[in-house]
Protein backbone atom coordinates (compact mmCIF):
# COMPACT_ATOMS: atom_id res chain seq x y z
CA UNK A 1 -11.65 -35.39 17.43
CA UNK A 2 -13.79 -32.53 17.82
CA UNK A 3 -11.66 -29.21 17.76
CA UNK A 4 -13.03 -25.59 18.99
CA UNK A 5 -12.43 -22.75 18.10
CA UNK A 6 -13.47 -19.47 19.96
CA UNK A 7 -13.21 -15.86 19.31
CA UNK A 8 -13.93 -12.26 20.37
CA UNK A 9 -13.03 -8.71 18.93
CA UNK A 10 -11.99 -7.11 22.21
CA UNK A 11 -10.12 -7.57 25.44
CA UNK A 12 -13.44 -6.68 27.44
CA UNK A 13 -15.29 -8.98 25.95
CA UNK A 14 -15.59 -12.60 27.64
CA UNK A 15 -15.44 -16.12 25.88
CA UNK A 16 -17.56 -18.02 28.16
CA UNK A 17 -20.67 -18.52 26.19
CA UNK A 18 -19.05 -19.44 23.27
CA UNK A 19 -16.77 -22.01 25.07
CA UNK A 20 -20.19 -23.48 26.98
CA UNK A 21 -21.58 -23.87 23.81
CA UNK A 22 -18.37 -25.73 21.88
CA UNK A 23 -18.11 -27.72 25.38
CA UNK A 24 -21.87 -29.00 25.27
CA UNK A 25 -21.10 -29.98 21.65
CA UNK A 26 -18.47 -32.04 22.96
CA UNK A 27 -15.09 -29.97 21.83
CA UNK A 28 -12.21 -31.99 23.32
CA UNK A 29 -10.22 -29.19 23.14
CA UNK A 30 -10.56 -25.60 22.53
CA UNK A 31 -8.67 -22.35 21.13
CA UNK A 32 -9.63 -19.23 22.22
CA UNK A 33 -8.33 -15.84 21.41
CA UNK A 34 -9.35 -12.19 22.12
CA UNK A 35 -8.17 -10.57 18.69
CA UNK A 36 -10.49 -8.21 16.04
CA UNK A 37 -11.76 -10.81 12.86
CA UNK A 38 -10.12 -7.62 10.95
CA UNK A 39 -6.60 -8.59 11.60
CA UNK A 40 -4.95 -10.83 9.13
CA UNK A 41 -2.77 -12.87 11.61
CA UNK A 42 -4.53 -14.37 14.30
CA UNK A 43 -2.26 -17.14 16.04
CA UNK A 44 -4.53 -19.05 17.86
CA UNK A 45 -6.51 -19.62 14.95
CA UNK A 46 -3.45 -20.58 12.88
CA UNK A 47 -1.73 -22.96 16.04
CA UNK A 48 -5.55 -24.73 15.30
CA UNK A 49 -5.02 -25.21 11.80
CA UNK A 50 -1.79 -26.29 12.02
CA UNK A 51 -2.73 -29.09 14.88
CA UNK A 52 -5.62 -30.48 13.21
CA UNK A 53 -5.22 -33.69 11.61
CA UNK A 54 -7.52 -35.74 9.02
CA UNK A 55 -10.66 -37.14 10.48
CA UNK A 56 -10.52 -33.78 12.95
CA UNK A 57 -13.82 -31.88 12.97
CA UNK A 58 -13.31 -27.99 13.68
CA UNK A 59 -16.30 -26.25 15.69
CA UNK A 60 -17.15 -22.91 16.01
CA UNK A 61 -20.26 -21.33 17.53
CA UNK A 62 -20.48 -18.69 14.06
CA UNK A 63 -18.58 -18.36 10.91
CA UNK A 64 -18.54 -14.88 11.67
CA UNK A 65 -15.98 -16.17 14.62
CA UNK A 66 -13.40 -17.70 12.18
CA UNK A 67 -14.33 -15.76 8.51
CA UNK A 68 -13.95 -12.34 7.67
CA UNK A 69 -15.56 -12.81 4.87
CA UNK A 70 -16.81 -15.08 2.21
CA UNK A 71 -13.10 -15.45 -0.05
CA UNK A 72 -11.51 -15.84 3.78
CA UNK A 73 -14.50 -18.64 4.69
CA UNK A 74 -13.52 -20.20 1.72
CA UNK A 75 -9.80 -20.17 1.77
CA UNK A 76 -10.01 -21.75 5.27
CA UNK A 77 -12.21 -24.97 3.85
CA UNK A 78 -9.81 -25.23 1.41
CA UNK A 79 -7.24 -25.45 3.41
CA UNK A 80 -9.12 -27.58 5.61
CA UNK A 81 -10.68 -29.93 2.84
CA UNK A 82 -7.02 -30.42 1.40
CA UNK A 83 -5.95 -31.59 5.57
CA UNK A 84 -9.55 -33.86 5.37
CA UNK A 85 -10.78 -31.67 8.40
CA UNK A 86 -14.08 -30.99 8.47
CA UNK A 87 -16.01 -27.96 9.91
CA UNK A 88 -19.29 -26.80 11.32
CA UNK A 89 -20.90 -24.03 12.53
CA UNK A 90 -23.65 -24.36 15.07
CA UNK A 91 -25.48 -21.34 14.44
CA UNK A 92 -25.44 -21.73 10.26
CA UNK A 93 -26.63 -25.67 10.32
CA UNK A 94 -25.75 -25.50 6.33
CA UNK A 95 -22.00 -24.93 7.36
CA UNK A 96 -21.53 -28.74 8.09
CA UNK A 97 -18.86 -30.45 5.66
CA UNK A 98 -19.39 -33.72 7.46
CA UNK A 99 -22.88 -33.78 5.24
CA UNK A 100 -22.97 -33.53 1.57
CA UNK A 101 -25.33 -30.84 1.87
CA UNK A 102 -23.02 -29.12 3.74
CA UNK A 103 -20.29 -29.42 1.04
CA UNK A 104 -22.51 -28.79 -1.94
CA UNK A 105 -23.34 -25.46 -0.43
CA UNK A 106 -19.93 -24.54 0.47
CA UNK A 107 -19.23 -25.50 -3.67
CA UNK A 108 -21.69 -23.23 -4.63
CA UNK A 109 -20.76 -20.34 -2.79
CA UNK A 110 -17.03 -20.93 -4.02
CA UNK A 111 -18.50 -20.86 -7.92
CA UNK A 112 -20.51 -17.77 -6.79
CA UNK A 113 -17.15 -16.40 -5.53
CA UNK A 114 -15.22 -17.05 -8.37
CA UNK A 115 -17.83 -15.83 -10.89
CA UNK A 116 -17.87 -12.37 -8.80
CA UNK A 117 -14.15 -12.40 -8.81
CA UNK A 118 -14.48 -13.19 -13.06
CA UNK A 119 -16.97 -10.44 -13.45
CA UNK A 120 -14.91 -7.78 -11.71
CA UNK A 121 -11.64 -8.64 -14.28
CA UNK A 122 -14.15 -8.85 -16.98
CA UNK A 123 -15.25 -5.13 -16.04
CA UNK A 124 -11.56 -3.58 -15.24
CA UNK A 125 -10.76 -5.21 -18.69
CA UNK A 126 -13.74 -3.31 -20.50
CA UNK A 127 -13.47 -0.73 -18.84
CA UNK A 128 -9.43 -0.24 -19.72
CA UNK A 129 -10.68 -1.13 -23.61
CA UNK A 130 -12.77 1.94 -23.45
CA UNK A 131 -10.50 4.53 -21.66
CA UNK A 132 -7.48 3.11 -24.24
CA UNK A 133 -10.34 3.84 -27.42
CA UNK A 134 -10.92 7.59 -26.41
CA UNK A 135 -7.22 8.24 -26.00
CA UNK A 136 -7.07 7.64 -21.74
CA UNK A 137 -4.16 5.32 -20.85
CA UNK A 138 -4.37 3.78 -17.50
CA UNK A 139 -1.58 4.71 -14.70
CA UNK A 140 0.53 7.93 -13.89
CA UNK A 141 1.06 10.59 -16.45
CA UNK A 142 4.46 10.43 -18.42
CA UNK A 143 7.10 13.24 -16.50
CA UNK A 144 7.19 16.43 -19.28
CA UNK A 145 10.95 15.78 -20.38
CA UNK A 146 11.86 19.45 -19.99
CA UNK A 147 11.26 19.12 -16.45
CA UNK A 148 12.92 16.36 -15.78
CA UNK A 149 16.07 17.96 -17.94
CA UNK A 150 15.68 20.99 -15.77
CA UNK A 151 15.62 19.48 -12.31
CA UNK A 152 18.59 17.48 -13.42
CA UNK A 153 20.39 20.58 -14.27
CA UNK A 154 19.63 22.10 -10.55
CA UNK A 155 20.69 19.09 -9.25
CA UNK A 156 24.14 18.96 -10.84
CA UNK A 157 24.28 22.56 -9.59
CA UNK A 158 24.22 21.59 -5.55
CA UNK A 159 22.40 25.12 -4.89
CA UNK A 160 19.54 23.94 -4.24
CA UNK A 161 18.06 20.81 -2.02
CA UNK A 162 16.12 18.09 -3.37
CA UNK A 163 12.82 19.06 -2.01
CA UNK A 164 13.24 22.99 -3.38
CA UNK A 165 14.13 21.45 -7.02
CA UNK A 166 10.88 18.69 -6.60
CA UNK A 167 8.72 22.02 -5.78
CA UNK A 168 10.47 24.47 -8.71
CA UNK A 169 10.45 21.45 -11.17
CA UNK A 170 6.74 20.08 -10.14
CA UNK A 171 8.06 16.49 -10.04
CA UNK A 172 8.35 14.31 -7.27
CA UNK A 173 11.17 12.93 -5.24
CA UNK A 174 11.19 9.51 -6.31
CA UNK A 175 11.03 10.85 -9.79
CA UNK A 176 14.02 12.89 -9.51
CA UNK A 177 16.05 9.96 -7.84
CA UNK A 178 14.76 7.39 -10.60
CA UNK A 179 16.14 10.21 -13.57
CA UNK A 180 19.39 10.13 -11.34
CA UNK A 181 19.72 6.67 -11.32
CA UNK A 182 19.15 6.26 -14.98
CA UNK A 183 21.47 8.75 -16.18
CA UNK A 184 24.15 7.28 -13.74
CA UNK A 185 23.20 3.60 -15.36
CA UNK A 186 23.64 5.16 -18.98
CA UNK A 187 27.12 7.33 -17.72
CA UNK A 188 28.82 4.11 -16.56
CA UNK A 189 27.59 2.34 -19.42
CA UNK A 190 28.88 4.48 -21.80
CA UNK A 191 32.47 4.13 -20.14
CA UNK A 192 32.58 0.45 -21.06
């Protein structure tokens, strides 16, 4: 069965050419939805995935109507390809998994993918290697103990609120509360 799927960004914009279109190519049944390609969760699209079954052929009028971008394109053919649903585009002929050109395509852009995905760890990893070789560690600097000592002290103290010791001390709130919670870990502790 021949499954549509239809899409625009906005509430003012109007469906009907891309339904005529998934109609002529002879969509039996169509999901349409009115929702930005930028959000994450878009029901109609998922209600689709979840209803087709294997043998199913999903259409859509432009990837750019179902993908919001190349890892998303090829999440969604995995998920189909694991369902045996195929899909094509009608504007991007190559996007066709019902032809082996179609899927050999598809595999090549997923290698592509993955080799970007490889090269970006392989540079964060270099890159760490060198900060760690001329004495740069990666992440938040370490709290000066004195200050954490002193804001602990102003705290016991209840003269002061938490946001004047955060500004006197130079530390932050969650800071402060993480020290408090570790000395109160270490106090009970020490009673056992």
């Amino acid at each position: 069965m021949k499954l549509g799927y239809a899409r625009v960004s906005t509430r003012d914009q109007c469906l009907n050419r891309q339904l005529d279109i998934l109609k002529d190519y002879g969509c039996e049944k169509i999901w349409q939805e009115k929702i930005s390609g930028q959000e994450k969760l878009r029901p109609e699209l998922e209600n689709l995935l979840k209803y087709a079954r294997q043998g199913d052929i999903i259409v859509v009028n432009s990837i750019s109507r179902l993908a919001r971008s190349l890892r998303d394109l090829l999440s969604i053919v995995d998920q189909l390809k694991e369902a045996k649903v195929d899909l094509v585009s009608l504007q991007e002929q190559w996007l066709d998994t019902t032809t082996a050109q179609g899927q050999l395509l598809l595999t090549i852009f997923g290698g592509l993918s993955e080799f970007e995905r490889n090269l970006i760890s392989e540079r964060t990893r270099d890159g760490l290697k060198s900060a760690r070789a001329r004495g740069r560690v990666g992440g938040r600097p370490k709290v000066n103990d004195e200050k954490i000592e002193r804001a602990l002290m102003l705290y016991d103290l209840k003269a002061l609120g938490v946001m004047d010791i955060c500004r006197m001390t130079g530390i932050s709130k969650t800071t402060l509360y993480k020290y408090l919670k570790i000395r109160k870990f270490e106090s009970q502790n020490r009673r056992k």
